[in-house]
N, C-alpha and C. Protein backbone atom coordinates (compact mmCIF):
# COMPACT_ATOMS: atom_id res chain seq x y z
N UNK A 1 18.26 -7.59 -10.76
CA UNK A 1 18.49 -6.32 -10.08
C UNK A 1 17.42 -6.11 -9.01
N UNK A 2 18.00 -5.77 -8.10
CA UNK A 2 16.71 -5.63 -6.64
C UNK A 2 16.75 -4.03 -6.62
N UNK A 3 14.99 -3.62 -6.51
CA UNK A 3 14.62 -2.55 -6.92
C UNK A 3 14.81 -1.81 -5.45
N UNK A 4 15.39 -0.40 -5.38
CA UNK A 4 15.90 0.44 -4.32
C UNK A 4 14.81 1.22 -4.19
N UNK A 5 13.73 1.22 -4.74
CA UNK A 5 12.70 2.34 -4.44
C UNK A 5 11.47 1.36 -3.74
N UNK A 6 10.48 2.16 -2.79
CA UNK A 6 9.92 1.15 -2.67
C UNK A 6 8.74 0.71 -3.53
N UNK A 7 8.10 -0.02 -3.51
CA UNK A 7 6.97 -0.97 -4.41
C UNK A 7 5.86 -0.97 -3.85
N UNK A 8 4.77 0.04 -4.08
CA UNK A 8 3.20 0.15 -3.70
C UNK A 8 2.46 -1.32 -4.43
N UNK A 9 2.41 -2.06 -3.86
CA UNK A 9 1.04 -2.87 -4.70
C UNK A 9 -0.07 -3.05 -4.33
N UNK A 10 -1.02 -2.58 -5.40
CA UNK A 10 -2.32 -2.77 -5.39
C UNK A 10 -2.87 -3.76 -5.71
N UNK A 11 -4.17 -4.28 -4.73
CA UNK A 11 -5.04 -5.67 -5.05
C UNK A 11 -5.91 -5.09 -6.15
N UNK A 12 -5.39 -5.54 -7.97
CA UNK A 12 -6.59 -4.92 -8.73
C UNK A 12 -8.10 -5.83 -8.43
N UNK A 13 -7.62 -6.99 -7.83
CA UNK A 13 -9.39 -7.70 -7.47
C UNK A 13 -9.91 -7.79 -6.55
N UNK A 14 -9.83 -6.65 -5.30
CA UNK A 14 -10.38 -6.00 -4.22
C UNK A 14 -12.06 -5.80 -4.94
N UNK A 15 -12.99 -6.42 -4.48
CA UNK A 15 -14.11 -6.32 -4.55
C UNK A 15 -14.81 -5.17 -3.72
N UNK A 16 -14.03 -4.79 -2.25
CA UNK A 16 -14.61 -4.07 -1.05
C UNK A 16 -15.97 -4.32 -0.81
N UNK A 17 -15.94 -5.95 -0.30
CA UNK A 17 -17.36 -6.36 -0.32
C UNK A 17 -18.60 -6.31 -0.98
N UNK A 18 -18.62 -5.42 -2.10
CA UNK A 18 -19.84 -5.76 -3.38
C UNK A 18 -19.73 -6.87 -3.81
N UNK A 19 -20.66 -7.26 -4.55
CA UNK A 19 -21.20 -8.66 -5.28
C UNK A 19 -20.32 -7.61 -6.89
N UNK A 20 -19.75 -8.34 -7.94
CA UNK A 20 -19.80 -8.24 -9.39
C UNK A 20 -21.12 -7.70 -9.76
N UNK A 21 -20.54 -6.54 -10.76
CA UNK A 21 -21.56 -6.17 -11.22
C UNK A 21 -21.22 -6.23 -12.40
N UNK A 22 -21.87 -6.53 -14.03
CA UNK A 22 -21.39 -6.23 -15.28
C UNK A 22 -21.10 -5.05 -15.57
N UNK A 23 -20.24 -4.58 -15.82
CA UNK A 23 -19.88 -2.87 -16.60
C UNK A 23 -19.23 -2.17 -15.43
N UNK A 24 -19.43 -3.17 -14.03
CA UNK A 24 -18.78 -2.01 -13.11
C UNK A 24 -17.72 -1.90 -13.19
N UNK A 25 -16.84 -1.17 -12.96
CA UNK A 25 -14.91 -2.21 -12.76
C UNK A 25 -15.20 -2.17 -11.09
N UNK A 26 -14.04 -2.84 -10.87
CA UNK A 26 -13.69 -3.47 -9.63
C UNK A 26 -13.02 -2.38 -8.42
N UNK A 27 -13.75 -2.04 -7.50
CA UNK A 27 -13.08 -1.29 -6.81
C UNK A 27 -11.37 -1.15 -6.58
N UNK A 28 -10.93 -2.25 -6.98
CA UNK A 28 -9.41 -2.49 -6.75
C UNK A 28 -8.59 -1.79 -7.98
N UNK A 29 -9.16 -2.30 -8.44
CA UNK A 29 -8.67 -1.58 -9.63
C UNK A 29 -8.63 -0.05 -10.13
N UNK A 30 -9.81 0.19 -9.65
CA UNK A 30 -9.95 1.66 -9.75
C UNK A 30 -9.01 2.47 -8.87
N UNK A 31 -8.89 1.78 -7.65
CA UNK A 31 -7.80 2.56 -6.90
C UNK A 31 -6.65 2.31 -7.39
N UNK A 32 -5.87 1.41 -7.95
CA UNK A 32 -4.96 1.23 -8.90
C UNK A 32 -4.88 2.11 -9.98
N UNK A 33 -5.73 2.13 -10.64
CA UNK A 33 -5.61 3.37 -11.74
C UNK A 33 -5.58 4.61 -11.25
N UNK A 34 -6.67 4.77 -9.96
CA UNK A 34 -6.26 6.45 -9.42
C UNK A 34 -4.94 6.90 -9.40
N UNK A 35 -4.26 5.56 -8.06
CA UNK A 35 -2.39 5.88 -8.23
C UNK A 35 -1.84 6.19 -9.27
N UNK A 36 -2.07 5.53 -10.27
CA UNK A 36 -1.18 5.60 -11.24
C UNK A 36 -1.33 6.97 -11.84
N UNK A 37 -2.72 7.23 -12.26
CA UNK A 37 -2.58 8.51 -12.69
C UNK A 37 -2.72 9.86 -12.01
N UNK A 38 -1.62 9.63 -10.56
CA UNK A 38 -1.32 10.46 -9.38
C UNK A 38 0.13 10.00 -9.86
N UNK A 39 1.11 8.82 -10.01
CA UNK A 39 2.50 8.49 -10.12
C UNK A 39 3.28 9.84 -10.75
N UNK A 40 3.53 10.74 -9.92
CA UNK A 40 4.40 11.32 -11.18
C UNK A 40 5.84 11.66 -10.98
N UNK A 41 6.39 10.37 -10.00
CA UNK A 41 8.12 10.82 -9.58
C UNK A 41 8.17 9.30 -9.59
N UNK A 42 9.52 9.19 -9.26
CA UNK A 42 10.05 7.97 -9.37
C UNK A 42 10.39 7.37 -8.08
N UNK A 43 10.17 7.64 -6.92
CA UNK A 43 10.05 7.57 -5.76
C UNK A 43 9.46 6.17 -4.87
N UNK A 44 8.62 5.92 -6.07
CA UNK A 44 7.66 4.49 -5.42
C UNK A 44 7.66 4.05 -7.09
N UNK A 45 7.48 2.89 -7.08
CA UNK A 45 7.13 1.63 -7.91
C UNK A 45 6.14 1.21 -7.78
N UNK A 46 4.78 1.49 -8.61
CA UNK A 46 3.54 0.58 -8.60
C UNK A 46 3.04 -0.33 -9.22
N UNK A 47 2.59 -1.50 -8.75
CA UNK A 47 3.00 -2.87 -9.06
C UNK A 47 1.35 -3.27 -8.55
N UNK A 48 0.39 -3.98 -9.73
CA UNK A 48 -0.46 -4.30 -9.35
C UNK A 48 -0.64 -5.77 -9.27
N UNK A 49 -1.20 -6.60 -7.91
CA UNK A 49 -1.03 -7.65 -8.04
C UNK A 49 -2.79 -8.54 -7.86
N UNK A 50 -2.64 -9.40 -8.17
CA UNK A 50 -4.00 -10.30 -8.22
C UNK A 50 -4.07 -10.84 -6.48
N UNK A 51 -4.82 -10.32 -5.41
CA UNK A 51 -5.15 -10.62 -4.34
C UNK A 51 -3.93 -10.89 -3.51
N UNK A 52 -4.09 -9.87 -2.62
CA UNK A 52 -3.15 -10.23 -1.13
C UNK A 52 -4.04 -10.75 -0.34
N UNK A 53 -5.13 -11.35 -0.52
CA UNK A 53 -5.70 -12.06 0.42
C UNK A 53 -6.40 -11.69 1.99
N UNK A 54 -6.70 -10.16 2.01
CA UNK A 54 -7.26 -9.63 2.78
C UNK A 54 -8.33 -9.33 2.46
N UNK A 55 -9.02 -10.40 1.92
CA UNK A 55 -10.51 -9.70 1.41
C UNK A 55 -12.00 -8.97 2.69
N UNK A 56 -11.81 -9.67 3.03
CA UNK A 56 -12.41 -8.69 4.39
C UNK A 56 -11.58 -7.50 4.84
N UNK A 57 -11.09 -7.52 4.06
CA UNK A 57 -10.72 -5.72 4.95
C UNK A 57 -10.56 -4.66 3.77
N UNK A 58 -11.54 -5.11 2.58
CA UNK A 58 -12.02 -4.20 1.65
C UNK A 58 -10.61 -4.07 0.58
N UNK A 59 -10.43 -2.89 -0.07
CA UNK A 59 -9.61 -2.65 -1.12
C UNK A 59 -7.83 -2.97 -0.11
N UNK A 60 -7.45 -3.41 -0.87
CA UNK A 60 -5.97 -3.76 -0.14
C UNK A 60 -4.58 -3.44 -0.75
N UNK A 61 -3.60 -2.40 -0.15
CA UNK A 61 -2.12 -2.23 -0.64
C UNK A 61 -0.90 -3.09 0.46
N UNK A 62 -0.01 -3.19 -0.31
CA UNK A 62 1.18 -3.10 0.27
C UNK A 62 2.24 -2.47 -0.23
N UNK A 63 2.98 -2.19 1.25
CA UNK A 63 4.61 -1.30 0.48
C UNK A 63 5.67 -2.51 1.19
N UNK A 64 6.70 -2.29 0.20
CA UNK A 64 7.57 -2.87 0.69
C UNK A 64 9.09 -2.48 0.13
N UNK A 65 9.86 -2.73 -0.07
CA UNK A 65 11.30 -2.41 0.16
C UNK A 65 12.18 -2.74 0.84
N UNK A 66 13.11 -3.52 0.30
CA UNK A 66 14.24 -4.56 0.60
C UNK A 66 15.22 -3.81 1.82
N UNK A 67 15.09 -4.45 2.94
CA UNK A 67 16.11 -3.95 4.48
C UNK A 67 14.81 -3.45 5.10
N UNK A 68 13.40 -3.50 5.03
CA UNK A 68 12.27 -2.43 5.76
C UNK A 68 11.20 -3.21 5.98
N UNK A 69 10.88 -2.93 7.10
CA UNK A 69 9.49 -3.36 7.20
C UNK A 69 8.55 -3.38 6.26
N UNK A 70 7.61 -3.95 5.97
CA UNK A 70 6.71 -4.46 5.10
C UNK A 70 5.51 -3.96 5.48
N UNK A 71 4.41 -3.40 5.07
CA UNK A 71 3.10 -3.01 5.41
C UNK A 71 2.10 -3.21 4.91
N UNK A 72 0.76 -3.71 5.09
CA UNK A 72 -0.06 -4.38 4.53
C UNK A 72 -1.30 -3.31 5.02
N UNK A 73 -1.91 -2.91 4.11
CA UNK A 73 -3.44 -1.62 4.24
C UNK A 73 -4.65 -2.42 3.93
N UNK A 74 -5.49 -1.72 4.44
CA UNK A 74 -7.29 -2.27 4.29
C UNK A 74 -8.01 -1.16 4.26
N UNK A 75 -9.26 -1.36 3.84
CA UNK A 75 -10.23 -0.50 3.83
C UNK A 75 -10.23 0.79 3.28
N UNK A 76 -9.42 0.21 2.25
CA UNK A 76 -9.24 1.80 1.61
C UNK A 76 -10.17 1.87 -0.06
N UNK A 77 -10.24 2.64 -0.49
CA UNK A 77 -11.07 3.45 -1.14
C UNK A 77 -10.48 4.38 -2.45
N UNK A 78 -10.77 4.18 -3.52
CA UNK A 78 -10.62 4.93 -4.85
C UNK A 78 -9.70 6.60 -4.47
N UNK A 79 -10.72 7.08 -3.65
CA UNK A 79 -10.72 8.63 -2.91
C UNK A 79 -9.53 8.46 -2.28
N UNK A 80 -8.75 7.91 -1.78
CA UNK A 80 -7.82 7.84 -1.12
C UNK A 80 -6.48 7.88 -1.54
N UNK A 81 -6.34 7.58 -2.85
CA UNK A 81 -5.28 7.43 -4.12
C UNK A 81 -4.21 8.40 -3.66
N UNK A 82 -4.35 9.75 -3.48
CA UNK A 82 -3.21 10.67 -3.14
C UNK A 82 -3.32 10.35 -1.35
N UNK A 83 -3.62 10.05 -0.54
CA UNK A 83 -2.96 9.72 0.62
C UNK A 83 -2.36 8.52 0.69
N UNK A 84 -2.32 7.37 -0.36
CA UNK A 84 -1.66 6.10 -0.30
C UNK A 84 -0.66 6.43 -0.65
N UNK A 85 -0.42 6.97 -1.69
CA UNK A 85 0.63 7.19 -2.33
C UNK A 85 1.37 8.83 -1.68
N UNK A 86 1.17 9.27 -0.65
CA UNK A 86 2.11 10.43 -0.11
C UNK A 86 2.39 9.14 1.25
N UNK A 87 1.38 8.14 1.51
CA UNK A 87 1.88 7.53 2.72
C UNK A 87 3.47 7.01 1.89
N UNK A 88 3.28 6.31 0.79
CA UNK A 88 4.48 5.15 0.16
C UNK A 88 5.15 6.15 -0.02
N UNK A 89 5.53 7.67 -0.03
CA UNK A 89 6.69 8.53 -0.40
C UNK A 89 7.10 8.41 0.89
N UNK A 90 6.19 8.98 1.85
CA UNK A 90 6.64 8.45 3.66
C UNK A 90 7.34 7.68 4.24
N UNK A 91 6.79 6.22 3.37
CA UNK A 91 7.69 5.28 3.81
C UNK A 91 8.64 5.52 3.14
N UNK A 92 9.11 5.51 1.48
CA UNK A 92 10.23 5.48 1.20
C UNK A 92 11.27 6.69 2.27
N UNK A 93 10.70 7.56 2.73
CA UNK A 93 11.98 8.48 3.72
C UNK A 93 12.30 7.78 4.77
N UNK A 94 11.20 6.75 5.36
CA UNK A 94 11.85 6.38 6.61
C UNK A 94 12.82 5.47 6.33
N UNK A 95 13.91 5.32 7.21
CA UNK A 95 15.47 4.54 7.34
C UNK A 95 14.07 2.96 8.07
N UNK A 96 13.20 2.93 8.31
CA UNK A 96 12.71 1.35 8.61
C UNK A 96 11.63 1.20 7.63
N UNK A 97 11.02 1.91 7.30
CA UNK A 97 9.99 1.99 6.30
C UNK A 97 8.52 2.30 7.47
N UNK A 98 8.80 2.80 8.44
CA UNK A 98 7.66 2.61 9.56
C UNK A 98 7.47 4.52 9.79
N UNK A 99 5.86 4.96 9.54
CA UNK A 99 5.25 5.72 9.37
C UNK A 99 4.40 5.83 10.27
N UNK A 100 4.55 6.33 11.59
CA UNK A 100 3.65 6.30 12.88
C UNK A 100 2.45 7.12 12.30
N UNK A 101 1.39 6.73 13.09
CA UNK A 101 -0.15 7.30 13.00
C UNK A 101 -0.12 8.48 12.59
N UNK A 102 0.40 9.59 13.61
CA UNK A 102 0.69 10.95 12.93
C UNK A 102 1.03 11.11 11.98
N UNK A 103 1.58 10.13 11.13
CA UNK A 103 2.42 10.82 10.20
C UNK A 103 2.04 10.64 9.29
N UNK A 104 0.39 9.70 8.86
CA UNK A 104 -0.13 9.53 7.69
C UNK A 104 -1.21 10.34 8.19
N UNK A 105 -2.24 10.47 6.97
CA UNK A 105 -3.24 11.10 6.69
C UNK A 105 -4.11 10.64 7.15
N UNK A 106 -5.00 11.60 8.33
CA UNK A 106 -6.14 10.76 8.60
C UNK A 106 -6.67 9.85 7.81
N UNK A 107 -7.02 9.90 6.64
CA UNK A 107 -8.29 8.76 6.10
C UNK A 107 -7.05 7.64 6.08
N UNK A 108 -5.64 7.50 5.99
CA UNK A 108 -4.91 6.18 6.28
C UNK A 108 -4.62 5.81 8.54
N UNK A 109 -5.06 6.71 9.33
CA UNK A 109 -4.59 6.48 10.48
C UNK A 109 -4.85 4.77 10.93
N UNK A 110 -6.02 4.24 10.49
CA UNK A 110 -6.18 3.00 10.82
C UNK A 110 -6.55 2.00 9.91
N UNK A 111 -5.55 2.59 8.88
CA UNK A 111 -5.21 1.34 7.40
C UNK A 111 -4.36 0.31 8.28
N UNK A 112 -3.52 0.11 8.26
CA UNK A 112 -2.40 -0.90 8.49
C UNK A 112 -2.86 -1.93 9.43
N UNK A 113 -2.98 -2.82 8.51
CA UNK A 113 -3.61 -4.22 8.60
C UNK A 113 -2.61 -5.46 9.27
N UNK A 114 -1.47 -5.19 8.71
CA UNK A 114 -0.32 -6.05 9.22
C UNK A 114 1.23 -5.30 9.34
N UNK A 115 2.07 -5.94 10.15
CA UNK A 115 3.50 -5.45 9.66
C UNK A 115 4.45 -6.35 9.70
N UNK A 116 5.00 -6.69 8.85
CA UNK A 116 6.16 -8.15 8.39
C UNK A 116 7.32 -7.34 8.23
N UNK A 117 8.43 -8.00 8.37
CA UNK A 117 9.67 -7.85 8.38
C UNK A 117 10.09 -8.09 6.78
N UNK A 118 10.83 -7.55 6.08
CA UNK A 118 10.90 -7.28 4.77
C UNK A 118 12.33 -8.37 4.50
N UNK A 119 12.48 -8.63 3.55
CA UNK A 119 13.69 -9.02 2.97
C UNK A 119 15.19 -8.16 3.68
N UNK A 120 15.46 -9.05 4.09
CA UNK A 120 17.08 -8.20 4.48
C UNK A 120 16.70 -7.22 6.17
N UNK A 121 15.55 -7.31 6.39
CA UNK A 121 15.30 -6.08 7.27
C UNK A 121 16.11 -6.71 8.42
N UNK A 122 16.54 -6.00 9.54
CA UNK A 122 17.54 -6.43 10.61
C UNK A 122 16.83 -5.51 12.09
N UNK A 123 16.24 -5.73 12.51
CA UNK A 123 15.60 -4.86 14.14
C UNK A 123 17.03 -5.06 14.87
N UNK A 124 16.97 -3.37 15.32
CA UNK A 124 17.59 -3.23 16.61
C UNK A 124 16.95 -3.36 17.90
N UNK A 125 17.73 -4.15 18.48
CA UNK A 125 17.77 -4.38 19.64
C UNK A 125 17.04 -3.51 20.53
N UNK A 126 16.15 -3.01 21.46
CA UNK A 126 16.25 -2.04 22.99
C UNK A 126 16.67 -3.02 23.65
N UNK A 127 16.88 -2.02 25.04
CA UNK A 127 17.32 -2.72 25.96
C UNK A 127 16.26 -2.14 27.37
């Protein structure tokens, strides 16, 4: 079954450039757990995954959702948990999954790290 909502995933092994510390947890993770215990509709799907591979660009999400653009975040931060997750309700409204600058929360205006074309996604044409 292909999931109709979209899918926040969090890097739980986002270091955000610290060295390991014993007893610390992992910045990635922590922002992972913030979401979650912010999740309280069914709207987005959070899905934590072991490294998207943006480690220079600190704690790392993606949204995605089948026919939509794909979005890849950086430099984000524990504190940020309720603007990631009102951005991924954002995207789920848009018909492309694309959330212009205005329309996220300052502390996300200059997250978006990448943008890929999603499964099934189809661009219209300009002319």
């Amino acid at each position: 079954m292909t999931e109709s909502r979209p899918t926040l995933h969090i890097c739980i092994t986002c270091r955000a450039g610290e060295a390991p510390v014993e007893g610390r947890p992992v910045p990635g993770r922590v922002l992972h757990d913030s979401v979650a215990a912010l999740l309280d509709c069914d709207a987005v799907a959070l899905r934590s995954v072991v490294c998207l591979g943006n480690c220079l660009q600190g704690c790392s999400a993606a949204v995605t959702q089948p026919g939509k653009w794909s979005y890849l975040l950086g430099h984000l931060r524990p504190d940020q948990a309720g603007d990631l997750l009102d951005y991924a309700r954002a995207f789920a409204a848009s018909e492309t999954g694309t959330v212009w600058r205005s329309g996220r929360a300052a502390s996300l205006r200059d997250a978006i790290v990448a943008r890929i074309p999603g499964h099934g996604f189809v661009q219209k044409e300009t002319s």
